[in-house]
Protein backbone atom coordinates (compact mmCIF):
# COMPACT_ATOMS: atom_id res chain seq x y z
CA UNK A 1 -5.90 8.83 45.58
CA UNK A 2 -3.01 6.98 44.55
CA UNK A 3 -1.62 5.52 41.16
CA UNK A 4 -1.11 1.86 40.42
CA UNK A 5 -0.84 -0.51 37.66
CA UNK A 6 -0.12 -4.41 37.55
CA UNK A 7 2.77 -5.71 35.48
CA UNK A 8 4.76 -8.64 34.91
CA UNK A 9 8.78 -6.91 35.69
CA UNK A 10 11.12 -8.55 33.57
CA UNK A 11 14.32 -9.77 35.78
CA UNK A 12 17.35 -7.49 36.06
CA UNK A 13 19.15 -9.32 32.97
CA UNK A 14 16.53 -8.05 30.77
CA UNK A 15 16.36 -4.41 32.58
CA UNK A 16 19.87 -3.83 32.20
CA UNK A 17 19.92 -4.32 28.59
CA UNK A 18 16.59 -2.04 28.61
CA UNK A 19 18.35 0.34 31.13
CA UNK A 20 20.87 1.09 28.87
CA UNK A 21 18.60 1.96 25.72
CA UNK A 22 16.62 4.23 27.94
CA UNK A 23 19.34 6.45 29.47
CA UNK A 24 20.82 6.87 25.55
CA UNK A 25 17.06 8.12 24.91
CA UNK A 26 17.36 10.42 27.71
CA UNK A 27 21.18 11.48 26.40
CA UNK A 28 19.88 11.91 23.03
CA UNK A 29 16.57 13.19 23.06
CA UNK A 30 15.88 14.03 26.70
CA UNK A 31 13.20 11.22 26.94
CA UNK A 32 12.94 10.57 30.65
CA UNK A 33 9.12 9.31 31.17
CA UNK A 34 10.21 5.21 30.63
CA UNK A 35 13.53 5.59 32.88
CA UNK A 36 10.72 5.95 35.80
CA UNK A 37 9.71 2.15 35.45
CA UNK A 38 11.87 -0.82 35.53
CA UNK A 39 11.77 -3.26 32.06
CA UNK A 40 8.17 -4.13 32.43
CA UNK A 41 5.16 -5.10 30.61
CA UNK A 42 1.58 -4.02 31.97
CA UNK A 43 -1.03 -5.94 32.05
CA UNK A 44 -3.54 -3.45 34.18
CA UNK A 45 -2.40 0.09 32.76
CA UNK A 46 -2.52 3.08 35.60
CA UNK A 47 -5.19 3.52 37.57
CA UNK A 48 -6.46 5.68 40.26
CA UNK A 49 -7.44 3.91 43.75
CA UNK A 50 -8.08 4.94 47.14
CA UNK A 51 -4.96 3.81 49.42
CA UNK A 52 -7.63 1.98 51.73
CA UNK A 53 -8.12 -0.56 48.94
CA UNK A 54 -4.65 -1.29 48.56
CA UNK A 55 -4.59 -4.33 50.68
CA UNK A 56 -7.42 -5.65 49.21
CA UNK A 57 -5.66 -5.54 45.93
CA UNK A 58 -2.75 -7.21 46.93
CA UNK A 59 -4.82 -9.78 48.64
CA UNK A 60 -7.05 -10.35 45.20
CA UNK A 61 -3.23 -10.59 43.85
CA UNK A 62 -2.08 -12.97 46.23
CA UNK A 63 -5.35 -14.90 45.58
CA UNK A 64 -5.03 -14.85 41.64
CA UNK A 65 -0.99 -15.82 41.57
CA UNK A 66 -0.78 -19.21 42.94
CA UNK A 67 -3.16 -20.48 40.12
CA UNK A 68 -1.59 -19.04 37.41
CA UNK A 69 1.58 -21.29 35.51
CA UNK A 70 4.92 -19.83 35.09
CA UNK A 71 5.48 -19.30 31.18
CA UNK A 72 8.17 -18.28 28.89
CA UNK A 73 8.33 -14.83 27.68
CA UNK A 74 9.81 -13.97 24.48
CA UNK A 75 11.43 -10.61 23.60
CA UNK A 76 12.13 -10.07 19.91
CA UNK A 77 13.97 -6.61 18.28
CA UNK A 78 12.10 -3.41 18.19
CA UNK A 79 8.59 -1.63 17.19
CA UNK A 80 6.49 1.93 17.59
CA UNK A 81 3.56 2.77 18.01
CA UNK A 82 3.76 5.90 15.77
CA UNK A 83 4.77 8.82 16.65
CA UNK A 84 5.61 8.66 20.55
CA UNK A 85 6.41 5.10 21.48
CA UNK A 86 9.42 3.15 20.85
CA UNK A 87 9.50 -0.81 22.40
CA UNK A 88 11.16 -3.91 22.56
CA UNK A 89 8.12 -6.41 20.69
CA UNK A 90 7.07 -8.78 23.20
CA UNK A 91 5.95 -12.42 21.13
CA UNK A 92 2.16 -12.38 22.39
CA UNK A 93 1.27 -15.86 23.05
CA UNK A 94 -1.62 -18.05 24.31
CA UNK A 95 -0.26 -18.01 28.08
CA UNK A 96 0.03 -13.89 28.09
CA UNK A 97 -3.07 -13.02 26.50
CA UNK A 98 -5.01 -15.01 29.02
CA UNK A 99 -3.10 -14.01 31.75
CA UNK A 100 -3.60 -10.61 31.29
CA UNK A 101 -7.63 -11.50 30.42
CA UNK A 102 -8.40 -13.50 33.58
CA UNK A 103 -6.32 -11.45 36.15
CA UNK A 104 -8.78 -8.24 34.15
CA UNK A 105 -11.61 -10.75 35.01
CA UNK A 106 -10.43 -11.34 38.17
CA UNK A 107 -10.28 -7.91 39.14
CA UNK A 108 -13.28 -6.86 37.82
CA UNK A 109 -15.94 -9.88 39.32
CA UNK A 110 -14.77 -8.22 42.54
CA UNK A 111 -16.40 -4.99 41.92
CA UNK A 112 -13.63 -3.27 44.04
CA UNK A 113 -11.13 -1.94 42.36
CA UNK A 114 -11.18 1.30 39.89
CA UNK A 115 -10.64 -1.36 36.48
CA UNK A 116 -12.55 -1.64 33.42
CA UNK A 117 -11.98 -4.45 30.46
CA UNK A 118 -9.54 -2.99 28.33
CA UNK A 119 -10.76 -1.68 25.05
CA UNK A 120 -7.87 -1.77 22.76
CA UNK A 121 -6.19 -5.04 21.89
CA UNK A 122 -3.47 -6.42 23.92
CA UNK A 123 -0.13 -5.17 22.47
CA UNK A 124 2.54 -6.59 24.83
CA UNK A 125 5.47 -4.80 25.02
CA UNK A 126 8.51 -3.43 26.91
CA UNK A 127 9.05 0.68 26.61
CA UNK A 128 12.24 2.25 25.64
CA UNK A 129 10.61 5.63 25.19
CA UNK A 130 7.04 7.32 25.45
CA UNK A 131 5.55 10.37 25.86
CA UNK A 132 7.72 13.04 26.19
CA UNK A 133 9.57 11.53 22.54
CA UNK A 134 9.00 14.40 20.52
CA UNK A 135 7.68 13.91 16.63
CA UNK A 136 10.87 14.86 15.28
CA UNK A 137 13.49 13.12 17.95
CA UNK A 138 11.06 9.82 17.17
CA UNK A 139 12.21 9.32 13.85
CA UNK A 140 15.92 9.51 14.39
CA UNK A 141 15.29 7.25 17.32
CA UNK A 142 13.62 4.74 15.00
CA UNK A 143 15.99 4.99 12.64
CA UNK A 144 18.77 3.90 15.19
CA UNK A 145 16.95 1.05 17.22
CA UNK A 146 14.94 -0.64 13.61
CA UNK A 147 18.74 -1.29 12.59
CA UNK A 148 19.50 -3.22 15.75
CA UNK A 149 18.84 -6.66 16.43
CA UNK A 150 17.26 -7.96 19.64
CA UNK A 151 16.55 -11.20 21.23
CA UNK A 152 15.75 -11.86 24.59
CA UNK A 153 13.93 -14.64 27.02
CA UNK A 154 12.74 -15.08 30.81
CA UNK A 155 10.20 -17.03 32.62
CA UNK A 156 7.24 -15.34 33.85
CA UNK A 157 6.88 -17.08 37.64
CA UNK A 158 5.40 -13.84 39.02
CA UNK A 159 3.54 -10.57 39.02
CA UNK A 160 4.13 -7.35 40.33
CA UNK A 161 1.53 -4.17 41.51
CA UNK A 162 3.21 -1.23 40.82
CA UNK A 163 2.83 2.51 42.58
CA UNK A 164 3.69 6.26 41.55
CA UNK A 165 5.64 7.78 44.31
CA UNK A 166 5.34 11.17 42.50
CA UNK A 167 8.78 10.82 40.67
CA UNK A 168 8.52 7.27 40.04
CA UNK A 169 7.05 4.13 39.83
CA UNK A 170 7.77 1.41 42.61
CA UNK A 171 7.63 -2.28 42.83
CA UNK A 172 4.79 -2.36 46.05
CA UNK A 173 4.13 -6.46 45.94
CA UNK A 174 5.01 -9.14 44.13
CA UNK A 175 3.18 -12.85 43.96
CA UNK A 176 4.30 -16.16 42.82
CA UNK A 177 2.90 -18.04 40.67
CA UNK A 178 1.61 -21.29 41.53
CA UNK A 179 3.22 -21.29 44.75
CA UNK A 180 1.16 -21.87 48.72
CA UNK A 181 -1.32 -19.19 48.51
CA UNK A 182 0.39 -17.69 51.71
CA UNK A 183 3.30 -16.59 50.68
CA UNK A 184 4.00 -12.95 48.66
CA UNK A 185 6.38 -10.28 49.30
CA UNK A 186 5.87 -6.49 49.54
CA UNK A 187 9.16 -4.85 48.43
CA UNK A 188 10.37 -1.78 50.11
């Protein structure tokens, strides 16, 4: 078995910035689960999947993508889920929250892939630090990044599969949005 999730990557402008704020998490308070990811936000959290299905997910991917419209994505300052998570707030709009509904849908109507409708509601957002930020090191965190002021925008013109190589998480594939349904890239 092998770990996955789906997730639109924000472009390297917005992962530097995020880069940055999650190596001073690491130098302050030896948070080191979000440096595994790039800047991301999921839309299909981790899952567990046979590696013989993995083509067929790309290929649902590559069938889903092309009839999706690029969007804009909004990032604006700073937010927690209390007490482990500290994020850049992600504006949720129309275009995300069905996104992330009809590639679920998607997904699911194939009756091939290890995913179930998501129970909680959709919270987009992009992690600065998560589960190893301890109680204590989560309030002086909070208390630096609610100070700090944030904006940030990109278009959303693709989406990614993540997998867990053991240490990490890597880009696997990436497909375009409304683009020929033939064309997608697997990233190395």
């Amino acid at each position: 078995m092998e770990m996955y999730f789906i997730a639109l990557v924000a472009p390297e402008a917005i992962n530097i910035p995020v880069l940055k704020w999650k190596h001073w998490m690491q130098e302050k308070h030896q948070c080191e689960v979000a440096l595994r990811s790039p800047a991301h936000i999921t839309l299909i959290p981790p899952f567990w999947m046979v590696p013989g299905l993995e083509n067929e997910l790309l290929l649902a991917l590559k069938e889903f993508s092309p009839m999706q419209d690029p969007f804009d994505i909004q990032l604006q300052n700073f937010s927690v889920f209390k007490p482990r998570v500290l994020f850049i707030e992600v504006i949720k709009t129309e275009s995300l929250a069905h996104l992330k509904e009809s590639l679920e849908d998607h997904l699911i109507r194939k009756n091939k892939f290890p995913i179930r409708k998501e129970e909680r509601p959709f919270h987009p957002h992009v992690t600065i630090a998560t589960r190893d930020l301890h109680k204590k090191a989560f309030y002086e965190a909070w208390e630096h990044f609610k100070k700090m002021e944030y904006t940030a925008q990109w278009k959303a013109d693709n989406i990614s599969v993540l997998k867990h190589n053991i240490k990490k998480w890597d880009v696997l594939f990436t497909s375009q949005f409304n683009t020929s349904a033939g064309q997608f890239s697997r990233q190395k």
